[in-house]
C-alpha atoms as a PDB file:
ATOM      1  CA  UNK A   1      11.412  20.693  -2.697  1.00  0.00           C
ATOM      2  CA  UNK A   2       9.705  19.914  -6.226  1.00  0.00           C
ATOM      3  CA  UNK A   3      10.200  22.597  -8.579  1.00  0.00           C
ATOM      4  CA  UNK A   4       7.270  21.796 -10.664  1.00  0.00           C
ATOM      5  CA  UNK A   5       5.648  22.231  -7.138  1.00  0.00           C
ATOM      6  CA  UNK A   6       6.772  25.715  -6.002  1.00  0.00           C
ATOM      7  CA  UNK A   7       7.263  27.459  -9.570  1.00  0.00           C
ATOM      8  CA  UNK A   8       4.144  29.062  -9.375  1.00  0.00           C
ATOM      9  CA  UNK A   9       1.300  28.688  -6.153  1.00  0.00           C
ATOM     10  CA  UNK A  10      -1.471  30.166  -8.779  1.00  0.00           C
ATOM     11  CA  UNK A  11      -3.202  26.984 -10.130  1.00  0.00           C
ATOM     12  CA  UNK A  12      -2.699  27.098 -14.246  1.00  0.00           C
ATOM     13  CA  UNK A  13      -4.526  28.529 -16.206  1.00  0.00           C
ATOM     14  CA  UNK A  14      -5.988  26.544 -18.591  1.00  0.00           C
ATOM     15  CA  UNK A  15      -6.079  27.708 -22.798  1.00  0.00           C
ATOM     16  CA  UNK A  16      -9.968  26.767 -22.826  1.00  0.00           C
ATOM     17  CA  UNK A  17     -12.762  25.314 -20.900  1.00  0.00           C
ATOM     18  CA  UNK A  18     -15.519  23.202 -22.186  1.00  0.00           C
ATOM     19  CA  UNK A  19     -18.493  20.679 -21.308  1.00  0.00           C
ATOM     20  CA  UNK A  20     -18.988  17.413 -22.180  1.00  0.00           C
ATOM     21  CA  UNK A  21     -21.871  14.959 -21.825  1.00  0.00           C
ATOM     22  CA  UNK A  22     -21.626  12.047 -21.088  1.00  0.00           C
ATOM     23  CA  UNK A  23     -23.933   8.972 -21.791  1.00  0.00           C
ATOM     24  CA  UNK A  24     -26.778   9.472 -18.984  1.00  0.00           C
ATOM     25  CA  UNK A  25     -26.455  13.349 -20.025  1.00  0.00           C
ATOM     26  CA  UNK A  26     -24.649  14.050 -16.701  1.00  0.00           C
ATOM     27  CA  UNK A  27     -21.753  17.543 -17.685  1.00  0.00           C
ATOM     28  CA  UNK A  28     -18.474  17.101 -17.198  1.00  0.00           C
ATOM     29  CA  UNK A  29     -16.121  19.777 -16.900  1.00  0.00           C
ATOM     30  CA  UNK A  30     -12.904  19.618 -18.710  1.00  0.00           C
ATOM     31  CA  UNK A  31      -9.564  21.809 -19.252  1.00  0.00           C
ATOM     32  CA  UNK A  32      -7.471  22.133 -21.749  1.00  0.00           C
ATOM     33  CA  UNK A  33      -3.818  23.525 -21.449  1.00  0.00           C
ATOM     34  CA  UNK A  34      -1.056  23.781 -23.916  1.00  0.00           C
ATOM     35  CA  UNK A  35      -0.952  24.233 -27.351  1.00  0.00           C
ATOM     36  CA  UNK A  36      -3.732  22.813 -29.606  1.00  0.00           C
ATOM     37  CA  UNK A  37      -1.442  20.858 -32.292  1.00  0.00           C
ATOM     38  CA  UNK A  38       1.342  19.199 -29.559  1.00  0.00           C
ATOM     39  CA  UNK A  39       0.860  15.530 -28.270  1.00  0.00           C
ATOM     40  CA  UNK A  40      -1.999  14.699 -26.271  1.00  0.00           C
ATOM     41  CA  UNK A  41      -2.216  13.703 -22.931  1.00  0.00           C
ATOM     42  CA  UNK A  42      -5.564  13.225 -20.776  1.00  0.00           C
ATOM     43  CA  UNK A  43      -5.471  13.622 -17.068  1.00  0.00           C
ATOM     44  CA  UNK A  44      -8.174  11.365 -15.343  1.00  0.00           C
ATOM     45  CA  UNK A  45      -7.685  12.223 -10.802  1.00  0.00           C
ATOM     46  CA  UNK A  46      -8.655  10.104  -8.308  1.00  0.00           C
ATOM     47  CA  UNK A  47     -11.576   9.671  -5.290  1.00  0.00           C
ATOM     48  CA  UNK A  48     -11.951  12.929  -4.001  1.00  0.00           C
ATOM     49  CA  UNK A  49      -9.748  15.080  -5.928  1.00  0.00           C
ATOM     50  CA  UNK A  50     -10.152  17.623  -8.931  1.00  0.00           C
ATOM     51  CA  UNK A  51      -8.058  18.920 -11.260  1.00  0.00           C
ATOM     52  CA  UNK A  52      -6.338  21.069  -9.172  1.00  0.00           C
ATOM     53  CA  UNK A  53      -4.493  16.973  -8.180  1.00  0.00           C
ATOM     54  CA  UNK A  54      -2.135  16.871 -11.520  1.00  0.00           C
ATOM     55  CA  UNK A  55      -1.309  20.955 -11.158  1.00  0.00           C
ATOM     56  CA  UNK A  56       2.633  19.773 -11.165  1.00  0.00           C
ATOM     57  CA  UNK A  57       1.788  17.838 -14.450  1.00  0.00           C
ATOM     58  CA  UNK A  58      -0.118  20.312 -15.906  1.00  0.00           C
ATOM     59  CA  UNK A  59       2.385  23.148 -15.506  1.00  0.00           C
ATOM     60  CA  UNK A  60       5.453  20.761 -16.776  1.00  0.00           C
ATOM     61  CA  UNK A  61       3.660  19.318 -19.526  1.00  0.00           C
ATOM     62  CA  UNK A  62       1.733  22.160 -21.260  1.00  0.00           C
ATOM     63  CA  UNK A  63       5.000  23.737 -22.473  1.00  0.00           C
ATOM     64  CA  UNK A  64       5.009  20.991 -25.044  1.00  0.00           C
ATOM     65  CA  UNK A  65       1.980  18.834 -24.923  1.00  0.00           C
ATOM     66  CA  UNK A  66      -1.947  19.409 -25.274  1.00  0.00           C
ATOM     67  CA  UNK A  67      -3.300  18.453 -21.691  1.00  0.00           C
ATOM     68  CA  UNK A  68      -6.285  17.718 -21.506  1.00  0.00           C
ATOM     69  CA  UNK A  69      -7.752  17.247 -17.601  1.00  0.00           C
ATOM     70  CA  UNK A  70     -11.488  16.474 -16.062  1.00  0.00           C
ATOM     71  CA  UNK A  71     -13.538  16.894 -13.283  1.00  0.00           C
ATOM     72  CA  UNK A  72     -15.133  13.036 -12.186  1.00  0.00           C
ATOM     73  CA  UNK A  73     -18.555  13.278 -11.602  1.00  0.00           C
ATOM     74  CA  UNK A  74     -19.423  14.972  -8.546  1.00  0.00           C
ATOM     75  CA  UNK A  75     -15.839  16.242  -7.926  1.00  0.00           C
ATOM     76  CA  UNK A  76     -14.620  19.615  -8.603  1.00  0.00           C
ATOM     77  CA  UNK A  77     -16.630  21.577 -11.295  1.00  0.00           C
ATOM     78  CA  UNK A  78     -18.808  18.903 -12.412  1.00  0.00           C
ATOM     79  CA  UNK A  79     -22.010  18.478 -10.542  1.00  0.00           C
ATOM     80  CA  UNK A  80     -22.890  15.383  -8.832  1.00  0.00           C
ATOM     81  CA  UNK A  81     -25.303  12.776 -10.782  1.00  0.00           C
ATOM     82  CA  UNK A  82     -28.878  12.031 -10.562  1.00  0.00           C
ATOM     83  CA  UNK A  83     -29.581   8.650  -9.031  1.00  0.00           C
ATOM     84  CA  UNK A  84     -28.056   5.940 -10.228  1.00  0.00           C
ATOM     85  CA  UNK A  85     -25.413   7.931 -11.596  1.00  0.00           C
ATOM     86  CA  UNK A  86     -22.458   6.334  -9.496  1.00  0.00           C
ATOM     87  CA  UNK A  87     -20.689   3.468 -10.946  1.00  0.00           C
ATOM     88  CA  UNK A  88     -17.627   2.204 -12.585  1.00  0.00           C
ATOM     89  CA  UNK A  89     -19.999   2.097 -16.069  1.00  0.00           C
ATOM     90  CA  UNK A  90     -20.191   5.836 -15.170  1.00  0.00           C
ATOM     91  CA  UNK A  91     -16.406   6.330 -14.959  1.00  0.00           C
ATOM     92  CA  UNK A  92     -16.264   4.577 -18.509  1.00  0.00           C
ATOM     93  CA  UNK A  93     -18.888   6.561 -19.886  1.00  0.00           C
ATOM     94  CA  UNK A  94     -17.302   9.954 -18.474  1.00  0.00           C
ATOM     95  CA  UNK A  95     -13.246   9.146 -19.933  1.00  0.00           C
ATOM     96  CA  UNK A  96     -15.428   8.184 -23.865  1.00  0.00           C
ATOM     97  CA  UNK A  97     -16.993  11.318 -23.419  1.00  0.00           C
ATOM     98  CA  UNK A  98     -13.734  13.487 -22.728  1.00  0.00           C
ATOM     99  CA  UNK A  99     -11.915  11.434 -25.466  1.00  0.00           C
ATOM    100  CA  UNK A 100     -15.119  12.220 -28.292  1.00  0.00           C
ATOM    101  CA  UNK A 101     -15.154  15.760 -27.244  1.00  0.00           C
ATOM    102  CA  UNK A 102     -11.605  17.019 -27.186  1.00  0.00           C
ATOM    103  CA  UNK A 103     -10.041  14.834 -29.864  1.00  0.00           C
ATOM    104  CA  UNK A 104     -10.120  14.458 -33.532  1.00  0.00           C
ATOM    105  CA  UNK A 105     -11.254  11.133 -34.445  1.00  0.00           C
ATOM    106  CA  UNK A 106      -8.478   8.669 -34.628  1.00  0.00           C
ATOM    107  CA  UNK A 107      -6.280  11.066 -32.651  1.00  0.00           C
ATOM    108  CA  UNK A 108      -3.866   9.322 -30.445  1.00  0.00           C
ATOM    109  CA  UNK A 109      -3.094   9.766 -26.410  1.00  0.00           C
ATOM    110  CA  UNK A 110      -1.663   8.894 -23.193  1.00  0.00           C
ATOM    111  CA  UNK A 111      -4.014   8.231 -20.808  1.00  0.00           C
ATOM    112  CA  UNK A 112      -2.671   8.719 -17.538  1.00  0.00           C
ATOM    113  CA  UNK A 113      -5.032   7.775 -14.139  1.00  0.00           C
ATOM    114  CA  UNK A 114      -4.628   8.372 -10.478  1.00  0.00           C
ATOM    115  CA  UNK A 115      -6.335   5.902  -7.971  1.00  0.00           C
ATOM    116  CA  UNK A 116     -10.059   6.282  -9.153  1.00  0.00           C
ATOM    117  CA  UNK A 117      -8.383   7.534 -12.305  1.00  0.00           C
ATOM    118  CA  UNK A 118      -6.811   4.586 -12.927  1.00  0.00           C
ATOM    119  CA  UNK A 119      -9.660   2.559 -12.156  1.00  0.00           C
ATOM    120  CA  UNK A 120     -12.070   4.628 -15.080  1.00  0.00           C
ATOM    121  CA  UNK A 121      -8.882   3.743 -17.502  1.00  0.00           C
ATOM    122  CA  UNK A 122      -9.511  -0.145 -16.734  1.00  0.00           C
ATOM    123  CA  UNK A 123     -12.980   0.515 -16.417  1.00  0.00           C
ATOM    124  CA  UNK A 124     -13.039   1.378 -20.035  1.00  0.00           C
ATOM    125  CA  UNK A 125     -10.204  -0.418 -21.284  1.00  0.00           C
ATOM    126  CA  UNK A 126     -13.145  -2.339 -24.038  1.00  0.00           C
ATOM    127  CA  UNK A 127     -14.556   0.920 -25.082  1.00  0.00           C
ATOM    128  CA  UNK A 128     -14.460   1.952 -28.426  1.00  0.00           C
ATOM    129  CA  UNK A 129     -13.459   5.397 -27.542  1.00  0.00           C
ATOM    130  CA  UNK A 130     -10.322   4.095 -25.595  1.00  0.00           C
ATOM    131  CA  UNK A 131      -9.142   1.346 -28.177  1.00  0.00           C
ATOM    132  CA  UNK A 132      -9.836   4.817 -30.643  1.00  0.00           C
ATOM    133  CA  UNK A 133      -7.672   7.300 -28.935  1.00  0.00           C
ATOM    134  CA  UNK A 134      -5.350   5.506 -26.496  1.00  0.00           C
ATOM    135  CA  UNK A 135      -2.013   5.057 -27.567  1.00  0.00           C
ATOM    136  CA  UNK A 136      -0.539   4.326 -24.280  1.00  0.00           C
ATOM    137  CA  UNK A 137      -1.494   4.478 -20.382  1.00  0.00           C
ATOM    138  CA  UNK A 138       0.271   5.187 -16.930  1.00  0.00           C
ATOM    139  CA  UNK A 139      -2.072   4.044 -13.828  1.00  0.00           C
ATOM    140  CA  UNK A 140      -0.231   5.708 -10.708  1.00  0.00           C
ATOM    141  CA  UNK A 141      -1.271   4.515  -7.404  1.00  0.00           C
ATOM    142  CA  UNK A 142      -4.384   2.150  -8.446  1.00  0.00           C
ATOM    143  CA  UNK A 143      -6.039  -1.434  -7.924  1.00  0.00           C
ATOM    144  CA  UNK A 144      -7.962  -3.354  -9.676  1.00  0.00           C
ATOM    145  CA  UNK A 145     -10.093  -4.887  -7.096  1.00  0.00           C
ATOM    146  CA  UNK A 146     -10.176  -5.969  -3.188  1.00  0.00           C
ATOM    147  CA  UNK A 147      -9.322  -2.368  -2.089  1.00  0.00           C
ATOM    148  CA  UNK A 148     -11.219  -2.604   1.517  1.00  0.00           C
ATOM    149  CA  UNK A 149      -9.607  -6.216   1.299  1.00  0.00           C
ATOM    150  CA  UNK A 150      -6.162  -4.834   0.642  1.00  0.00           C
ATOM    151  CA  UNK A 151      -5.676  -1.818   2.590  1.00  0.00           C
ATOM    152  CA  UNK A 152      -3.415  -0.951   5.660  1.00  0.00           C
ATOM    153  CA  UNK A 153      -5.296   2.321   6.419  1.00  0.00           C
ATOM    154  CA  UNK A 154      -6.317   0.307   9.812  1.00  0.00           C
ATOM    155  CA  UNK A 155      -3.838  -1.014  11.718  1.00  0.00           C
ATOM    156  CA  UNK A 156      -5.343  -4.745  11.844  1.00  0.00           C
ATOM    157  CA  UNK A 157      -4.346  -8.002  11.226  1.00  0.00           C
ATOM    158  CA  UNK A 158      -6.002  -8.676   7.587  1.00  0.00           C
ATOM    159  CA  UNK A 159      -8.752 -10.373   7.416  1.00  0.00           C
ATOM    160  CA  UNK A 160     -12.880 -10.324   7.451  1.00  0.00           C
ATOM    161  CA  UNK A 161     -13.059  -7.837  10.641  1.00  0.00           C
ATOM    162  CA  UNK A 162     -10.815  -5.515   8.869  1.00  0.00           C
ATOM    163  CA  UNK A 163     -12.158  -5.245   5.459  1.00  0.00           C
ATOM    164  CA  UNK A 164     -15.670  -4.171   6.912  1.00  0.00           C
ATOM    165  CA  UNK A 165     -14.092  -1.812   8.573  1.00  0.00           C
ATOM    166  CA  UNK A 166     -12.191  -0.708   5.872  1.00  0.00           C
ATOM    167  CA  UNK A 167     -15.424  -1.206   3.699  1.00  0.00           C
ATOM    168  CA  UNK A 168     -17.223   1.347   6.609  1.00  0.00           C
ATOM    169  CA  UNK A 169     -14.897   3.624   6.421  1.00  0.00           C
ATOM    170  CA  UNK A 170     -14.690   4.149   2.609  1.00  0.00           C
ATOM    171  CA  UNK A 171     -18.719   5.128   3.202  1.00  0.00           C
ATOM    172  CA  UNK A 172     -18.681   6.818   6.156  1.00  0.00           C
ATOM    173  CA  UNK A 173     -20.828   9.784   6.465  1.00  0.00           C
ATOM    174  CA  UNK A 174     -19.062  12.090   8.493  1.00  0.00           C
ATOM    175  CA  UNK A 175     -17.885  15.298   7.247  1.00  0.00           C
ATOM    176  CA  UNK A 176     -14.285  15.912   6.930  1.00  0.00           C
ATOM    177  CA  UNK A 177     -14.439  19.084   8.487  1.00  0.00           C
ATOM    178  CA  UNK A 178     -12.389  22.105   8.007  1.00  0.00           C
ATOM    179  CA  UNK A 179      -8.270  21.758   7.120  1.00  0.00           C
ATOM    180  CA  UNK A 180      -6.189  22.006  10.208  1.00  0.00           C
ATOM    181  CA  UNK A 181      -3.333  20.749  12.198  1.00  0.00           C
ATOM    182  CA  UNK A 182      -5.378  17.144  13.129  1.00  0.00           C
ATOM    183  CA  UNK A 183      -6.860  16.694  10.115  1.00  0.00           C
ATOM    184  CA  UNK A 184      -3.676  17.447   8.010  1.00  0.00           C
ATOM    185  CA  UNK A 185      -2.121  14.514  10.323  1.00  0.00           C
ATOM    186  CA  UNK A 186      -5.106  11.979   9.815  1.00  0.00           C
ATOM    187  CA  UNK A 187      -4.650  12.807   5.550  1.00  0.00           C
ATOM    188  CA  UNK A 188      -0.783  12.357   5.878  1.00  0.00           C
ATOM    189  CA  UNK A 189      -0.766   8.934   7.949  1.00  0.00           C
ATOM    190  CA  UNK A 190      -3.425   7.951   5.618  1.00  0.00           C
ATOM    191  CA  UNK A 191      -2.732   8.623   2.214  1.00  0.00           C
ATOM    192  CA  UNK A 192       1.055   9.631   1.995  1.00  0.00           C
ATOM    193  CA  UNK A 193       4.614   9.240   2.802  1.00  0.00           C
ATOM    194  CA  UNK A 194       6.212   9.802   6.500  1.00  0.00           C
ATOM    195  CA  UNK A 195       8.894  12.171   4.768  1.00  0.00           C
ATOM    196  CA  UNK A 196       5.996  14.051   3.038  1.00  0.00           C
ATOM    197  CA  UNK A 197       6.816  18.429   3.143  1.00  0.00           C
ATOM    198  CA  UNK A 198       4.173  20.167   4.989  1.00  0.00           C
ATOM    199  CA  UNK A 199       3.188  22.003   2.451  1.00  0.00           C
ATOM    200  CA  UNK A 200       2.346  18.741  -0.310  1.00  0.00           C
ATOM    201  CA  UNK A 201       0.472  17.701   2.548  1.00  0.00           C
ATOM    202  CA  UNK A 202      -1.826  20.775   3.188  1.00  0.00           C
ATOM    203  CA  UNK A 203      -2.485  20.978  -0.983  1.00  0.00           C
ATOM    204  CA  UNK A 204      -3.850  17.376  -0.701  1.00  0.00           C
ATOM    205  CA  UNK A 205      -6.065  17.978   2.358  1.00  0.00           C
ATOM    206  CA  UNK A 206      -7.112  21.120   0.709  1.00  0.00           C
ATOM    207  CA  UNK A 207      -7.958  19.153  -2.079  1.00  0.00           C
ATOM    208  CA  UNK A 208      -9.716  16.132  -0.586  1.00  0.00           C
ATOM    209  CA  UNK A 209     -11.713  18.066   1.957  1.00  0.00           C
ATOM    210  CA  UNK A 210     -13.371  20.352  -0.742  1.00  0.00           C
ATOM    211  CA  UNK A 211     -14.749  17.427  -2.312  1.00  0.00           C
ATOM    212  CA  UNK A 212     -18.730  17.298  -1.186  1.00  0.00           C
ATOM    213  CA  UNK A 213     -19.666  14.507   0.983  1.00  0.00           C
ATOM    214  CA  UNK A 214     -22.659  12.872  -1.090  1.00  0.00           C
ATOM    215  CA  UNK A 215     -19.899  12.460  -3.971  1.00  0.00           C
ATOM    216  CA  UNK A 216     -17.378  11.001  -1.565  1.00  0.00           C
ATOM    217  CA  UNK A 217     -19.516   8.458   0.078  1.00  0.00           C
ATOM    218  CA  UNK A 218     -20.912   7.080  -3.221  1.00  0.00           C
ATOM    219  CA  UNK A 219     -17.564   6.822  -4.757  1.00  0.00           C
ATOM    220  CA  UNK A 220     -16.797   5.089  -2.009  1.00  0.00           C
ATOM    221  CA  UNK A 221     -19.312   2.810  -1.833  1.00  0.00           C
ATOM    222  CA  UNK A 222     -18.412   1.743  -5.297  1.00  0.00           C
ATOM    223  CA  UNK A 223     -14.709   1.356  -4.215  1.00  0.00           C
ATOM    224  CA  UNK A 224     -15.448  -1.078  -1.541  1.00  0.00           C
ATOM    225  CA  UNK A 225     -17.037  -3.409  -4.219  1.00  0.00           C
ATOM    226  CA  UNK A 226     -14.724  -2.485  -6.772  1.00  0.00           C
ATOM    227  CA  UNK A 227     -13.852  -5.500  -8.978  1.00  0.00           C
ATOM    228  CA  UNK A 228     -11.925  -4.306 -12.433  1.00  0.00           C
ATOM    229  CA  UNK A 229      -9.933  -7.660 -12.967  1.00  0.00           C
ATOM    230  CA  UNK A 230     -11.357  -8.026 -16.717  1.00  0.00           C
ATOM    231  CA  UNK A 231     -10.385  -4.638 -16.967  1.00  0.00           C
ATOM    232  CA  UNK A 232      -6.884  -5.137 -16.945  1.00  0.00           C
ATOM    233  CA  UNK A 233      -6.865  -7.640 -19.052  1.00  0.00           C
ATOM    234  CA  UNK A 234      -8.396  -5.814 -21.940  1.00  0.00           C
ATOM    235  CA  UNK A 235      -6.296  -3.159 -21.623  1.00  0.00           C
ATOM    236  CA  UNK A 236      -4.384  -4.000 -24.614  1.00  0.00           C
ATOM    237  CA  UNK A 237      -2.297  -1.000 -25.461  1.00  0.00           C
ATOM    238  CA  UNK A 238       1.268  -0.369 -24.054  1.00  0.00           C
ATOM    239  CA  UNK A 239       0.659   0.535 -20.073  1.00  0.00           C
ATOM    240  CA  UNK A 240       3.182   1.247 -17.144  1.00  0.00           C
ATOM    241  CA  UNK A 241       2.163   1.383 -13.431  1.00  0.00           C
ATOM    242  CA  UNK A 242       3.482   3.840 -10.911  1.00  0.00           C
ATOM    243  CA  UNK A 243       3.052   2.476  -6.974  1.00  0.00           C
ATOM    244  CA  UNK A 244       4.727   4.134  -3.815  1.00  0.00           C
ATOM    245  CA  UNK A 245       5.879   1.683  -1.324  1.00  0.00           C
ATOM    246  CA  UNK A 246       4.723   3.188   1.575  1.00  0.00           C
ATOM    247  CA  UNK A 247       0.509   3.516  -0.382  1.00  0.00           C
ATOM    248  CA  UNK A 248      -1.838   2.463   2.562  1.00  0.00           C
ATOM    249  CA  UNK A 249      -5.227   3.036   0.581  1.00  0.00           C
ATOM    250  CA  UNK A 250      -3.797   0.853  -2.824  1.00  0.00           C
ATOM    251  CA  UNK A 251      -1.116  -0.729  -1.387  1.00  0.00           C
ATOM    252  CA  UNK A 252       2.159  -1.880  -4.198  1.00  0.00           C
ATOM    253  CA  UNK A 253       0.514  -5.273  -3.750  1.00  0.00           C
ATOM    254  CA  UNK A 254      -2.143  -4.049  -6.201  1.00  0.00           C
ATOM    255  CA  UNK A 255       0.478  -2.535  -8.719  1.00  0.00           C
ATOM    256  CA  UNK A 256       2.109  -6.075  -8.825  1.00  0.00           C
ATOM    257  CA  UNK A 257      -1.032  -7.877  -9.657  1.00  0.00           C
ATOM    258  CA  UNK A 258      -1.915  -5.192 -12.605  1.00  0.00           C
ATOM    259  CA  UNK A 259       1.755  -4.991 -13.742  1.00  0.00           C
ATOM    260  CA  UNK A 260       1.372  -8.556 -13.910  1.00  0.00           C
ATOM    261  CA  UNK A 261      -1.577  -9.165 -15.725  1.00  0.00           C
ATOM    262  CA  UNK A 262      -1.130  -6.719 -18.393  1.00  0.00           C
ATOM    263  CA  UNK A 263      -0.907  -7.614 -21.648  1.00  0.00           C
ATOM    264  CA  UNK A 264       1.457  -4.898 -22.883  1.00  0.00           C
ATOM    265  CA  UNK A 265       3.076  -4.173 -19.824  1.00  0.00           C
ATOM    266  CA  UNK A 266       5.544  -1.285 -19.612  1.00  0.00           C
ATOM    267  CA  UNK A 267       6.674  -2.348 -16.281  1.00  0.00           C
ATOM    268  CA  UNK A 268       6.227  -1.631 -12.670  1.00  0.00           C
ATOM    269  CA  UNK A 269       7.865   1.389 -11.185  1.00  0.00           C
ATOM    270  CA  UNK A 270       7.648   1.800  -7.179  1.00  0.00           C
ATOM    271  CA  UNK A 271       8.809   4.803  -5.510  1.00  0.00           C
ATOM    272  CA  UNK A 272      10.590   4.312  -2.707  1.00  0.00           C
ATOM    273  CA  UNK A 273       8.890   6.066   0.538  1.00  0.00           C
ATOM    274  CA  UNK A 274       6.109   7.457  -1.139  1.00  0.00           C
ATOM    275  CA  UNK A 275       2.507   6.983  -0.567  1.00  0.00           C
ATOM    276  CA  UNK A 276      -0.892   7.155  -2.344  1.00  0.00           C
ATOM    277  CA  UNK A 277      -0.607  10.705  -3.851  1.00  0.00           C
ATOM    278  CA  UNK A 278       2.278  10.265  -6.031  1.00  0.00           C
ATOM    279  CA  UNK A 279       1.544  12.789  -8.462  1.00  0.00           C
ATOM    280  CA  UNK A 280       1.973  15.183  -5.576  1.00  0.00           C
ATOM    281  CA  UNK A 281       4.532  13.446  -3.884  1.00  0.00           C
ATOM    282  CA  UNK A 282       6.749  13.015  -6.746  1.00  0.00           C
ATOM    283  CA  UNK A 283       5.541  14.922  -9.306  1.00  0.00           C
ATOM    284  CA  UNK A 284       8.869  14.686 -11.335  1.00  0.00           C
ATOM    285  CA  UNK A 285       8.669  10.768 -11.705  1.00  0.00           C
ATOM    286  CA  UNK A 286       4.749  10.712 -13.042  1.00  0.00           C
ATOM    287  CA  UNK A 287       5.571  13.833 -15.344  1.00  0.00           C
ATOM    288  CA  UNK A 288       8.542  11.810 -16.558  1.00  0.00           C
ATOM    289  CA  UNK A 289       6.865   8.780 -16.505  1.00  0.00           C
ATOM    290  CA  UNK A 290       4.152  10.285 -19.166  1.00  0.00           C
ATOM    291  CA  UNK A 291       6.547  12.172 -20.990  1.00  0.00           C
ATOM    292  CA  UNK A 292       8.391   8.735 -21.816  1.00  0.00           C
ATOM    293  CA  UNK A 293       5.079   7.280 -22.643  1.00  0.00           C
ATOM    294  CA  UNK A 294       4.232  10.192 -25.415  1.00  0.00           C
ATOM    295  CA  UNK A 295       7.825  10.579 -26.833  1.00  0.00           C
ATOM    296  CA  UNK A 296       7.424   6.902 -27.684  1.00  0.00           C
ATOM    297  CA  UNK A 297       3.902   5.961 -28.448  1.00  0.00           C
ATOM    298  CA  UNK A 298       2.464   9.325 -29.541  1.00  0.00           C
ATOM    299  CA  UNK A 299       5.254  11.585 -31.116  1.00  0.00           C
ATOM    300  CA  UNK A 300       7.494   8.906 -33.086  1.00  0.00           C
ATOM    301  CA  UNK A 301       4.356   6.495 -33.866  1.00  0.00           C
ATOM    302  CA  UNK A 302       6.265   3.523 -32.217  1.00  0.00           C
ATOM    303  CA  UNK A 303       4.733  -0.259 -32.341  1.00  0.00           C
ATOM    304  CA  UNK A 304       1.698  -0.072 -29.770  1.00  0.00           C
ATOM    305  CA  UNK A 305       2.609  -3.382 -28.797  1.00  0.00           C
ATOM    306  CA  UNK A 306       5.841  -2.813 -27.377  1.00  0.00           C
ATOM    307  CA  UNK A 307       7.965  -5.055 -25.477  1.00  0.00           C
ATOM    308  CA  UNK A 308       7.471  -5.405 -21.437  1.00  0.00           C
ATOM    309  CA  UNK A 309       9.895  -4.458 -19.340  1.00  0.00           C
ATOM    310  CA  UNK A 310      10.712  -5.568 -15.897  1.00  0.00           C
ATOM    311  CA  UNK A 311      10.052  -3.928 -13.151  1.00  0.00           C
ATOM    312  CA  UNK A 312      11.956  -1.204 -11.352  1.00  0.00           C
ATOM    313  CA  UNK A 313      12.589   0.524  -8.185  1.00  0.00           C
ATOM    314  CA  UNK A 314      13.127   4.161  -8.156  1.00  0.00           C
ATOM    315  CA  UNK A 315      13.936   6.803  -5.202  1.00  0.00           C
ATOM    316  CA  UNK A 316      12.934   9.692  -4.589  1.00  0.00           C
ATOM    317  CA  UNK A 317      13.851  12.465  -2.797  1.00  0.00           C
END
């Protein structure tokens, strides 16, 4: 079992709350954790999560580091937008927002993305506010583009029949329902390990399902046309990618391509056995992935134009 998992079932408590607004004027919630003068790091979740998703990170890191984590639009505390308010321009928008309103100019910080997360990262990888404030970047669990194309949620042969039914499904209107034995099942088979514990499984779903449908379907709308490719490639401070081996819904095929087209790439680490949540999953590896990231780009003001490394395979337990 995860320590940084079962040291404390009361969510953290975070040093201050605040609101930011972002371009269209939509509020985004934000928490900040830790104390005020360590290294930065800002927490951006995924498609249906809040920030209740990087809990582990938040209690490991805010011993030492000023965390900073978000709502997305339309997830957790921050309301969903007006028309026209869902797109990846959005997500962009949003992360400049967070950056301009919780740190001094020119202040430097990891960035660190989950699925969705991720994708706002590369989303605003030309913005002034991220080539301002980013010093380096983990994307866990992420693609850059043909999600519905990519993913073994269905169990099809790939191809066109099975990406508009992947495409479908990322829209789909139906509630989720309430969290029980089925629907904990349906989460685990499709967004996490087989080995999963019971009770990683039942924060996710508790998670997930308490995001509101009109936020879920419109994210996923945008996910099925996702296409971040020139994303990546302007991503041009040091960045290392996180995959599990076993992701259905961003499958390590994704993590290669990024990994691959970075230019100041960290290297690819995939966990062995894991799935899609891997800050849940294996919430030692991201913490320690980000810690790495800060002791060498943020706290000793190394090159930001490190040396790539190849990739790596890591287990974990």
């Amino acid at each position: 079992m995860s320590r940084l998992l079962h040291r404390d079932a009361v969510p953290p408590v975070p040093a201050a709350e605040l609101t930011v607004r972002s371009a269209d004027g939509s509020r985004i919630h934000v928490e900040l954790h830790g104390p005020e003068d360590a290294p930065a790091v800002v927490l951006a979740h995924g498609w249906t999560c809040n920030t209740r998703f990087w809990d582990a990170q938040i209690r490991d890191l805010a011993a030492d580091h000023r965390v900073i984590a978000y709502d997305q639009r339309g997830h957790g505390l921050t309301p969903e937008p007006g028309p026209g308010g869902y797109s990846t321009d959005a997500l962009a928008d949003d992360l400049e927002a967070v950056l301009a309103g919780t740190l001094a100019p020119g202040q430097k910080a990891v960035l660190a993305g989950h699925s969705m997360g991720g994708m706002t990262v590369m989303a605003a990888a030309a913005r002034p506010g991220v080539r301002e404030h980013a010093a380096a970047v983990l994307l866990c669990s992420t693609g850059s583009t043909r999600l519905a194309a990519e993913a073994l949620v269905l169990p099809l042969r790939a191809g066109a029949l099975r990406t508009r039914l992947t495409t479908a499904v990322l829209g789909a209107k139906a509630p989720l329902g309430p969290v029980n034995p089925v629907s904990r099942k349906i989460l685990k088979y499709a967004t996490m390990g087989r080995g999963s514990a019971p009770d990683r499984v039942d924060a996710c779903a508790r998670i997930v399902h308490a995001c509101p449908r009109r936020a879920r379907v419109e994210w996923g709308h945008v996910l099925g046309e996702l296409d971040l490719a020139d994303g990546v490639r302007a991503l041009r401070v040091p960045t290392a990618v996180i995959a599990g081996t076993d992701d259905r819904l961003t499958p390590p095929v994704h993590a290669r391509a990024i990994a691959a087209a970075l230019p100041v790439g960290l290297g690819l680490t995939e966990l062995t056995g894991m799935g899609h949540m891997t800050p849940v999953e294996a919430p030692e590896a991201v913490s320690a992935k980000i810690r790495e990231l800060v002791t060498r780009y943020v706290s000793t003001g190394a090159d930001a134009r490190g040396n790539a490394s190849p990739a790596e395979k890591e287990d974990v337990a």
